[in-house]
Protein backbone atom coordinates (compact mmCIF):
# COMPACT_ATOMS: atom_id res chain seq x y z
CA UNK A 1 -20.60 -10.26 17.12
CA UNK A 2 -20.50 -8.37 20.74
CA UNK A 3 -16.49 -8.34 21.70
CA UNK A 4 -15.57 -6.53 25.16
CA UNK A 5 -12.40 -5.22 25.50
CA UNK A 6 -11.61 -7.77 27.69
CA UNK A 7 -12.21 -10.00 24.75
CA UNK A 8 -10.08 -8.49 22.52
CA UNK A 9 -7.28 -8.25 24.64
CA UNK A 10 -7.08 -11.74 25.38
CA UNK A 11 -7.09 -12.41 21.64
CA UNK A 12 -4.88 -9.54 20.29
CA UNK A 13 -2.52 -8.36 23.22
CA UNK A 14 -0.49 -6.56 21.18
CA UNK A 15 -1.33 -4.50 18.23
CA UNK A 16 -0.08 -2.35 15.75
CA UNK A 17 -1.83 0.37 13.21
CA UNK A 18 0.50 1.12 10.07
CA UNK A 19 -1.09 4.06 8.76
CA UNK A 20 -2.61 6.99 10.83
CA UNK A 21 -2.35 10.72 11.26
CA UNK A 22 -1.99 12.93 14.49
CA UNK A 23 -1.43 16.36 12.54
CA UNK A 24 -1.65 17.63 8.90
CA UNK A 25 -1.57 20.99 7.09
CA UNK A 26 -2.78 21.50 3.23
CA UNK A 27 -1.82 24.77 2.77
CA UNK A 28 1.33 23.59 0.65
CA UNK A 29 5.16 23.45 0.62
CA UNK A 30 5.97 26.92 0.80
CA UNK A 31 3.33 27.83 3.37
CA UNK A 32 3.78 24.94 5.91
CA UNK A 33 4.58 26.33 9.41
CA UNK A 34 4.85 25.41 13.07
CA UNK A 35 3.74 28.73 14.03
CA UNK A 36 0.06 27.57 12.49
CA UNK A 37 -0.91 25.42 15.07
CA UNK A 38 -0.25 25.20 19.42
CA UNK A 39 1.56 21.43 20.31
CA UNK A 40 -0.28 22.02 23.42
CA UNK A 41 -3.60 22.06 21.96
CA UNK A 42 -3.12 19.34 19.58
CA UNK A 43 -2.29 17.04 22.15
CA UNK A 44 -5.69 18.34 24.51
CA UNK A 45 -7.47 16.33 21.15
CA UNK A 46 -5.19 13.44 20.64
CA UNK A 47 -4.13 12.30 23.67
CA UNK A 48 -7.72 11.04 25.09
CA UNK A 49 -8.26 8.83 21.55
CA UNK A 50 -4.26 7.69 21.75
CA UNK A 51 -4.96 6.59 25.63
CA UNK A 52 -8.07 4.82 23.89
CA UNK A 53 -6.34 2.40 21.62
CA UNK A 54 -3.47 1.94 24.33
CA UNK A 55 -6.10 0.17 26.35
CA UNK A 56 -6.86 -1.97 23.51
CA UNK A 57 -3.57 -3.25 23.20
CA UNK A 58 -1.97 -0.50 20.47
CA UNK A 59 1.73 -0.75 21.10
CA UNK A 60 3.08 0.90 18.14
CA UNK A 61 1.38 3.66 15.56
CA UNK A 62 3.02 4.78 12.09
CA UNK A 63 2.35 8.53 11.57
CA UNK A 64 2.20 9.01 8.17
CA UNK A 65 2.07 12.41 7.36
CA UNK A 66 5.28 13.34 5.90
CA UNK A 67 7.71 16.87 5.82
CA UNK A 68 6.17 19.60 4.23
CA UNK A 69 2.76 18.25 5.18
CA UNK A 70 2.71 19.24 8.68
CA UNK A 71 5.65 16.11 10.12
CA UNK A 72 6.51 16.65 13.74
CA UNK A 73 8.54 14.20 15.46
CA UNK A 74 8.63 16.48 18.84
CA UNK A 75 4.83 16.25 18.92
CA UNK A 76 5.00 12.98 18.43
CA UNK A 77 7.62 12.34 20.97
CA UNK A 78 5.39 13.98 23.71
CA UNK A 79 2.33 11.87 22.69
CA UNK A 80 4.29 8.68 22.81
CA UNK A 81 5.96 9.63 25.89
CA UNK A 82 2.37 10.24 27.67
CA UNK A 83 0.19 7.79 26.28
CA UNK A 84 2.76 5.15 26.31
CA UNK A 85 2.13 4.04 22.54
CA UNK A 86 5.24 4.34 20.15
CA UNK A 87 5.05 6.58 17.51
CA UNK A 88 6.93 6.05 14.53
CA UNK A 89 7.86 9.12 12.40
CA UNK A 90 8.88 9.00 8.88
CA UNK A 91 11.35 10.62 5.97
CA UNK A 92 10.40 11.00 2.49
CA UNK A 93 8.41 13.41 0.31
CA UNK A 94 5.23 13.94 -0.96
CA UNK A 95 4.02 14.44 -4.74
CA UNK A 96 0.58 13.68 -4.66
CA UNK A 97 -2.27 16.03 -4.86
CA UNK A 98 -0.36 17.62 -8.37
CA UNK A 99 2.70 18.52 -6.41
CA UNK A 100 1.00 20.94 -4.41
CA UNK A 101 3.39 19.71 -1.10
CA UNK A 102 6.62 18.94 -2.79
CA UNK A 103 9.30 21.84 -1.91
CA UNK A 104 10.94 23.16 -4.64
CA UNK A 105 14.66 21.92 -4.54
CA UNK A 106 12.95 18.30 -4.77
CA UNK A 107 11.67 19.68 -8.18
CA UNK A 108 15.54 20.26 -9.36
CA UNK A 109 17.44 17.67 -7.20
CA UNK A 110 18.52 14.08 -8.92
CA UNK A 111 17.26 11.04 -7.30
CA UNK A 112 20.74 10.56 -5.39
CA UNK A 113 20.42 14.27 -4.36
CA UNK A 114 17.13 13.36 -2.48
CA UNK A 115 17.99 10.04 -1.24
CA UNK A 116 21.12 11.59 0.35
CA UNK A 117 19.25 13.98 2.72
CA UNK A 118 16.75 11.04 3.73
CA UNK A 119 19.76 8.73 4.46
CA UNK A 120 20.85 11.53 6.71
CA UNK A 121 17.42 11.72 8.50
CA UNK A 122 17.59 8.39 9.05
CA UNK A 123 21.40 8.33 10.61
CA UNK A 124 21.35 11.50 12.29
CA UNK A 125 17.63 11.69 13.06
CA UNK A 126 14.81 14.02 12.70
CA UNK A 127 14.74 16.66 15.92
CA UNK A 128 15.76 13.37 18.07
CA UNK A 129 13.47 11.01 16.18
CA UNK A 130 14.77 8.34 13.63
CA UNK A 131 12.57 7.89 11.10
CA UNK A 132 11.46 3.93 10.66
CA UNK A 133 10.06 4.22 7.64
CA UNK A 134 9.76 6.07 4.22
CA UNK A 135 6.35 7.46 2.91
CA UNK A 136 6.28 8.96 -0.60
CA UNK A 137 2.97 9.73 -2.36
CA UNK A 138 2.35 9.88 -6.43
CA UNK A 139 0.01 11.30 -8.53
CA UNK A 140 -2.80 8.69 -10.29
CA UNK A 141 -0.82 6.78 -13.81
CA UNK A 142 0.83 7.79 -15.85
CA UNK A 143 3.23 8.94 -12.95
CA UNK A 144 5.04 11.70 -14.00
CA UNK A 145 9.01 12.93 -14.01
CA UNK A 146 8.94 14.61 -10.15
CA UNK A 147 6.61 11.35 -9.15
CA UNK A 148 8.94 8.48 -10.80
CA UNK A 149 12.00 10.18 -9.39
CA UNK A 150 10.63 10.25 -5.46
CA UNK A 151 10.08 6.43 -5.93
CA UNK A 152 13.88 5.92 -7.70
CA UNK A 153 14.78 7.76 -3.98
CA UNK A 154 12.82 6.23 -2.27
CA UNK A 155 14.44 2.53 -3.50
CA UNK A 156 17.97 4.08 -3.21
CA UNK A 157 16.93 5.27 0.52
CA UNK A 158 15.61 1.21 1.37
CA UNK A 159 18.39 -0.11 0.31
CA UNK A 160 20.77 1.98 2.01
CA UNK A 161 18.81 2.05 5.18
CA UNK A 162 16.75 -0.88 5.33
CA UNK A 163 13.48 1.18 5.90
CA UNK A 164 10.46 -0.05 4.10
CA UNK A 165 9.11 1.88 1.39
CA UNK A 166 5.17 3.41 1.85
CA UNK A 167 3.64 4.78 -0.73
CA UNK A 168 0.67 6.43 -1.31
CA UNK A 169 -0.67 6.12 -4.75
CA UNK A 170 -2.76 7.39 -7.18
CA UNK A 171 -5.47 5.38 -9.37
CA UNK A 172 -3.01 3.06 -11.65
CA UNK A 173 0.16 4.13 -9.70
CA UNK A 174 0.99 0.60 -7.68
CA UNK A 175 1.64 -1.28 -10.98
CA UNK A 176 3.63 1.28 -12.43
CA UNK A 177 5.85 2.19 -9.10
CA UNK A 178 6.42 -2.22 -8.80
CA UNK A 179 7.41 -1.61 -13.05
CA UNK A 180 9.94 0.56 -12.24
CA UNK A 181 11.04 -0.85 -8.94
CA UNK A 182 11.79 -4.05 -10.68
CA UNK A 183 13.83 -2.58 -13.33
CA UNK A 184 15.97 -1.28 -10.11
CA UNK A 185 16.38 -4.59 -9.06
CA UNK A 186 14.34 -3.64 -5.71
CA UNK A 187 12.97 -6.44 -3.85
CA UNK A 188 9.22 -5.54 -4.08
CA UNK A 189 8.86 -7.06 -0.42
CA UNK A 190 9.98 -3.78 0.83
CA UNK A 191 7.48 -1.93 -1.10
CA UNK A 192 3.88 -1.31 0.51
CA UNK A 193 0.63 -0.36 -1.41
CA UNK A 194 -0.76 2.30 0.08
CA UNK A 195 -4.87 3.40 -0.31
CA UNK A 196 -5.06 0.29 -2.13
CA UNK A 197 -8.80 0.23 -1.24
CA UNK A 198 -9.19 3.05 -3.62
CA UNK A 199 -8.72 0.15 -6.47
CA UNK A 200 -12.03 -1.39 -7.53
CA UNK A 201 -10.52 -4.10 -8.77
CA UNK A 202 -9.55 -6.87 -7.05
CA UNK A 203 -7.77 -8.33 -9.68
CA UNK A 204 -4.92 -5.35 -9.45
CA UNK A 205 -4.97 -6.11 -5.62
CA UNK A 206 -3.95 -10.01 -6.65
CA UNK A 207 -1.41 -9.04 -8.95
CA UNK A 208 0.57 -6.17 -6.52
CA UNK A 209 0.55 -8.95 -3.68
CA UNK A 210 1.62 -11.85 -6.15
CA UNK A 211 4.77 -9.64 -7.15
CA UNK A 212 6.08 -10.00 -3.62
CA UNK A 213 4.51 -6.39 -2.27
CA UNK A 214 1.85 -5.72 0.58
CA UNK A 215 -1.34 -4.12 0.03
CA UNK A 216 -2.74 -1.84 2.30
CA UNK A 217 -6.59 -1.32 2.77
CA UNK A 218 -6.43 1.45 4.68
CA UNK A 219 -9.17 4.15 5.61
CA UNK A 220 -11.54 1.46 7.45
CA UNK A 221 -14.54 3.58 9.21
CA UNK A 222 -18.00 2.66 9.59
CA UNK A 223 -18.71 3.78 5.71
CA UNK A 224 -16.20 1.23 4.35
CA UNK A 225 -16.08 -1.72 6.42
CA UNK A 226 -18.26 -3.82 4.00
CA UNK A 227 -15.65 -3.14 1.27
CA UNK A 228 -12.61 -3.04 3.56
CA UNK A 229 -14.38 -6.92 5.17
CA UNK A 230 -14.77 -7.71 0.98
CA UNK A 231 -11.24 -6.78 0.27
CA UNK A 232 -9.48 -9.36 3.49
CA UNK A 233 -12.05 -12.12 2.48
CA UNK A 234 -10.74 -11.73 -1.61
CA UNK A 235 -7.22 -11.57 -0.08
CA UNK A 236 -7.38 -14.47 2.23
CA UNK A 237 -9.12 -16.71 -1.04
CA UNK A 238 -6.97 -16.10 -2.93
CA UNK A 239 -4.09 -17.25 -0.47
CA UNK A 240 -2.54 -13.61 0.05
CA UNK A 241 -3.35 -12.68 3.15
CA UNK A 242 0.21 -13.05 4.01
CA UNK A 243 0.82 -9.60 1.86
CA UNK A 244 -2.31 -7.89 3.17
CA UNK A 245 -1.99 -4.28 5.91
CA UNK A 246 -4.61 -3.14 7.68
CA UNK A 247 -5.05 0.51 9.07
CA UNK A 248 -7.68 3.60 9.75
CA UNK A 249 -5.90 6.61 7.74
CA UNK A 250 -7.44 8.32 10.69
CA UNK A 251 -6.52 10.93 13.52
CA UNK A 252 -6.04 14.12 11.64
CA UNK A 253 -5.90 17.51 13.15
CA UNK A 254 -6.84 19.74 10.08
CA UNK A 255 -4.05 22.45 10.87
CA UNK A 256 -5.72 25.99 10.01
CA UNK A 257 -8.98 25.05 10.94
CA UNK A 258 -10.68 25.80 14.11
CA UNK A 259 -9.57 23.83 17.37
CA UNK A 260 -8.08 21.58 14.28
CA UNK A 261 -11.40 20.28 12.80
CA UNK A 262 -12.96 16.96 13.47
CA UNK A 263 -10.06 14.90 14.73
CA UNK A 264 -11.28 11.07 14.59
CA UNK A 265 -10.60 8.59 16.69
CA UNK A 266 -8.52 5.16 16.42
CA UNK A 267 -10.47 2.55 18.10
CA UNK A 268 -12.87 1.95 15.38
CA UNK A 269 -11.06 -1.11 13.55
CA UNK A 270 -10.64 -3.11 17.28
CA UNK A 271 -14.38 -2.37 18.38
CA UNK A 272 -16.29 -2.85 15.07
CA UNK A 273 -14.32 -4.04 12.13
CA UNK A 274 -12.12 -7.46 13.97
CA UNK A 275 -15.63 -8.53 15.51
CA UNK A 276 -16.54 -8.53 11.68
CA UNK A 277 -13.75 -10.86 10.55
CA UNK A 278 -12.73 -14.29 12.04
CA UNK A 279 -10.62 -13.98 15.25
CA UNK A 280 -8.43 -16.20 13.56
CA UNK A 281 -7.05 -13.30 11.38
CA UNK A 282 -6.82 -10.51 14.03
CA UNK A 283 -2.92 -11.41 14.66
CA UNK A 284 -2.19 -11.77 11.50
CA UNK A 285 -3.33 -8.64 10.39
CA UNK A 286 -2.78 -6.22 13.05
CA UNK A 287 0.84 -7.73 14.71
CA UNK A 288 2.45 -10.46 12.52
CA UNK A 289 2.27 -8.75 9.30
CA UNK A 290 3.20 -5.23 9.98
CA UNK A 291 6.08 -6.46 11.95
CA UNK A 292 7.24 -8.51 8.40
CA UNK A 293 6.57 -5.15 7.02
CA UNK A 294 8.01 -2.57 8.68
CA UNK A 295 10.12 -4.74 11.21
CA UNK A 296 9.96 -4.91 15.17
C-alpha cells in the first residue's frame, strides 16, 4: 500500500508515540554524567528526525529513558521547544539489566521511601519539567526483592499522582508485576506492558490485556513489522485492541560512543508499518488509546 504524507495526514492528524528515546547512557548508576555528552550536539542528530515526525502529525512523544540512565528534561525542553512536538519526561527507576542502573540508596530505601521522592518530582518538577508518567524496568521472573519493591513504588506513586505506571519487563515479569499489583488493590488499567513483543506467546498477551492492563508492542522497525502486524491482528481477534500501545523504542543517542552512535529515526511506523494495517486502526492505535493511557 503506497500512502503519501498527504495521505496520512488526512487520516491521522494527530499522533502520538508512547515509547521512544532521544538520549541514553549504559555505563551504570554510579558513572552516569552530564559532562559525557554536548546538549548541543545531541540535538544537531535529533532535531532533523523530531522535525520529521512533526510533519507527520506527531504531537506528543514519551521519552522513556529514565534517571540514572541518561534522563534530561532540559534537553528535552529545547527539542520540544524547537521542533514543536511535546516531550514528555518521566520519574521512576530502573532495575533491569541485573541492577546495573539502580543507584544505591534505592537498594536500602522502603517502598514509601522511594515513592516519596517521585511524588516530589512530580509536584515540584524535574529541572522545570513535570514528569507525566512513571517508567520502572524489572529483571525477567522470578522478579526479585529490589525489582518487586520499584513496582510496590511505583503503585504507591499512581495512586498518589495519577501518573500511569510503564514498565519495562523482563521474560515472565508482566504476570507477576499484575500478581502483585492486584494484591495492592491497584487498578491494573493504570499499568502498561512494556516490550511485550518480546513474549512469544500470544496467549500471555490475551491474558495481561483481559486483566484490565495495556500491552505495548513496542520496537516496530523494518525487522519486526511482520510480528509487530501478527501481534495487532491477534489483539484486534481477540477483541482487545482497546488495551493494545503501539511505539518504535527508537531514537537513541548511545552516550559514550562516537558522535552518539547510530541514532534512528521515528518516522518508520507512519511510512511503512500503518500502510500495513487497516486505516481503520491508525486512530485507535496511535491517538485514542495512548490518550486512555497516559491521559491528554
Amino acid at each position: 500500500m503506497n500512502v503519501t504524507p498527504a495521505d496520512l495526514l488526512g487520516a491521522l492528524p494527530k499522533s502520538i508515540l508512547v515509547h521512544e528515546h532521544i538520549l541514553t547512557d549504559f555505563v551504570g548508576a554510579d558513572l552516569v554524567s552530564r559532562s559525557r555528552y554536548s546538549r548541543d550536539e545531541v540535538i544537531a542528530v535529533a532535531l532533523p528526525k523530531l522535525e520529521e515526525i512533526a510533519r507527520l502529525g506527531c504531537v506528543r512523544l514519551q521519552e522513556c529513558t529514565p534517571n540514572f540512565l541518561g534522563r534530561d528534561p532540559i534537553l528535552l525542553d529545547r527539542l520540544a521547544q524547537a521542533s514543536g512536538i511535546d516531550i514528555w519526561t518521566n520519574t521512576g527507576l530502573y532495575a533491569a539489566n541485573e541492577y546495573r542502573h539502580l543507584p544505591d540508596f534505592a537498594k536500602t530505601e522502603s517502598a514509601e521511601e522511594l515513592a516519596k521522592r517521585w511524588i516530589a518530582e512530580w509536584r515540584n518538577g524535574i529541572e522545570g519539567a513535570k514528569p507525566r508518567f512513571i517508567k520502572i524496568g524489572v529483571n525477567s521472573a522470578p522478579l526479585g526483592e529490589w525489582d518487586r519493591k520499584l513496582v510496590k513504588a511505583a503503585a504507591i506513586t499512581s495512586t498518589e499522582t495519577g501518573l500511569t505506571i510503564a514498565a519495562h519487563s523482563g521474560l515472565g515479569a508482566a504476570v507477576e508485576q499484575l500478581e502483585l499489583l492486584s494484591e495492592l488493590n491497584f487498578p491494573l488499567n493504570k499499568f502498561v506492558w512494556v516490550h511485550a513483543n518480546a513474549e512469544p506467546d500470544h496467549a500471555v498477551h490475551a491474558e495481561v490485556a483481559g486483566a484490565g492492563a495495556w500491552v505495548e508492542f513496542d520496537y516496530v522497525n523494518a525487522e519486526s513489522s511482520a510480528w509487530h502486524r501478527e501481534c495487532v491482528e491477534f489483539m484486534q481477534n481477540e477483541n482487545l485492541l482497546d488495551q493494545v500501545l503501539i511505539s518504535q523504542d527508537s531514537g537513541w543517542w548511545h552516550t559514550g560512543e562516537p558522535e552518539g552512535g547510530d541514532f534512528n529515526g521515528y518516522d518508520f511506523i507512519y511510512t511503512d508499518f500503518l500502510p500495513s494495517l487497516p486505516q481503520t486502526l491508525w486512530r485507535q492505535l496511535l491517538w485514542d488509546n495512548p490518550r486512555k493511557a497516559f491521559g491528554e
